[in-house]
Protein backbone atom coordinates (compact mmCIF):
# COMPACT_ATOMS: atom_id res chain seq x y z
CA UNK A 1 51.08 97.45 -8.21
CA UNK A 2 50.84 97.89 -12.14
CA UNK A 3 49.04 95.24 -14.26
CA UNK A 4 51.34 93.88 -16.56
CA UNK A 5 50.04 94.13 -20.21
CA UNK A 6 49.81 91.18 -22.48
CA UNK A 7 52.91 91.86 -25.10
CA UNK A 8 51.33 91.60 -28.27
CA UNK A 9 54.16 89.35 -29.35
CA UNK A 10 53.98 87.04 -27.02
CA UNK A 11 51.63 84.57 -27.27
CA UNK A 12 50.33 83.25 -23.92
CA UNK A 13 47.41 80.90 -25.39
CA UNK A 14 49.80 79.55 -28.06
CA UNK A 15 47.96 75.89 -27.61
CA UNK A 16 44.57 77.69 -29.05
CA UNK A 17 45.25 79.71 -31.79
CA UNK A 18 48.80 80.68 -33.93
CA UNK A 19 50.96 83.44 -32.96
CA UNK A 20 49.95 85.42 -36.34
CA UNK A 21 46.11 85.32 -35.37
CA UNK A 22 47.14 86.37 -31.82
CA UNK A 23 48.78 89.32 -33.12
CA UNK A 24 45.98 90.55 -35.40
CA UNK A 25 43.06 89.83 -32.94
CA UNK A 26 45.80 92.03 -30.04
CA UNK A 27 46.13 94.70 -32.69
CA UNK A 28 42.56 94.92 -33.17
CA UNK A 29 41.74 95.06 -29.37
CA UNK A 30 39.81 91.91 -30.13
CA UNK A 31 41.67 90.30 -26.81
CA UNK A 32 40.07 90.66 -23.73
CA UNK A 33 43.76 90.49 -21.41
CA UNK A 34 41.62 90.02 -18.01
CA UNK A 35 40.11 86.55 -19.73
CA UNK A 36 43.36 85.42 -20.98
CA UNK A 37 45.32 86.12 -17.47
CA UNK A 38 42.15 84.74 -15.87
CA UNK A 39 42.77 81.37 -17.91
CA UNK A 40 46.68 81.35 -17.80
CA UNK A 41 45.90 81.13 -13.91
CA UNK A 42 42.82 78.37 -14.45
CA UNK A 43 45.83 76.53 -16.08
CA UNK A 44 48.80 76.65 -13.76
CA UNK A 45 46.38 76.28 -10.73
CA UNK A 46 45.58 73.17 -12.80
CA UNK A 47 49.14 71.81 -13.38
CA UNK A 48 50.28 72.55 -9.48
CA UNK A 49 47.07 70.18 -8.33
CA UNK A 50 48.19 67.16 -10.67
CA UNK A 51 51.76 67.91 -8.97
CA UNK A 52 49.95 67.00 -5.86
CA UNK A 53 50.19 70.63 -4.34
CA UNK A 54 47.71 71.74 -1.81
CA UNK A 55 45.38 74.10 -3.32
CA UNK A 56 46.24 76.48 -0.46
CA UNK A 57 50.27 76.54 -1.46
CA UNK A 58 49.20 76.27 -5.63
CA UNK A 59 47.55 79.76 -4.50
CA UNK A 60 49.88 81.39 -3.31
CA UNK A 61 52.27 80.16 -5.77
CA UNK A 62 50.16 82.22 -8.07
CA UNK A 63 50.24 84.71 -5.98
CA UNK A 64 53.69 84.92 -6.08
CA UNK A 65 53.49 85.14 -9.60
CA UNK A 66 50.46 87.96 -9.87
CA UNK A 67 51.72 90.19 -6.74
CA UNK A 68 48.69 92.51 -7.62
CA UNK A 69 46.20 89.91 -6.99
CA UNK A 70 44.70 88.96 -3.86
CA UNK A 71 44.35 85.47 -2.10
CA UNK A 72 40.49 85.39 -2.36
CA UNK A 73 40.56 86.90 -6.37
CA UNK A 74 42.79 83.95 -7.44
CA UNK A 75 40.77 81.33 -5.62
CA UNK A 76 37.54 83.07 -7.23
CA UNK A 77 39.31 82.41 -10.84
CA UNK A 78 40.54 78.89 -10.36
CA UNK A 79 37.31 77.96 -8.42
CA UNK A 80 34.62 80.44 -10.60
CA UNK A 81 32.27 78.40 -12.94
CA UNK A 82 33.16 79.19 -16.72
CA UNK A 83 30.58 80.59 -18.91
């Protein structure tokens, strides 16, 4: 299944920098996408524990979300120590 590609005008880490800084650092290459997926799925792994959803089902939630991913590469992100 195909990657989806980061639209450079939408901007997923809107909570860390502006949509105009987004654009240029995108336009520039300056955006690794891999990191940013990587932490949009740290994040929504995040959310579904505080909802009190096993870590099992917030998986494959994800999963259901990133068909192109396996199990054991989302559990790697969510559970992988950040540099």
């Amino acid at each position: 299944m195909e990657n989806p590609k980061i639209n450079e005008t939408d901007n997923p880490i809107a909570e860390l920098i502006n949509d105009d800084v987004y654009s240029l650092l995108v336009s520039r290459g300056l955006i690794d996408e891999k990191s940013v997926r990587d932490y949009l799925i740290r994040k929504k792994f995040k959310d579904l524990r505080s909802k009190k959803i096993s870590a099992s089902n917030a998986i494959e939630t994800l999963r259901e979300e990133y068909p192109y991913l396996q199990f054991d590469t989302i559990r790697k992100i969510v559970y992988q120590p950040r540099n």
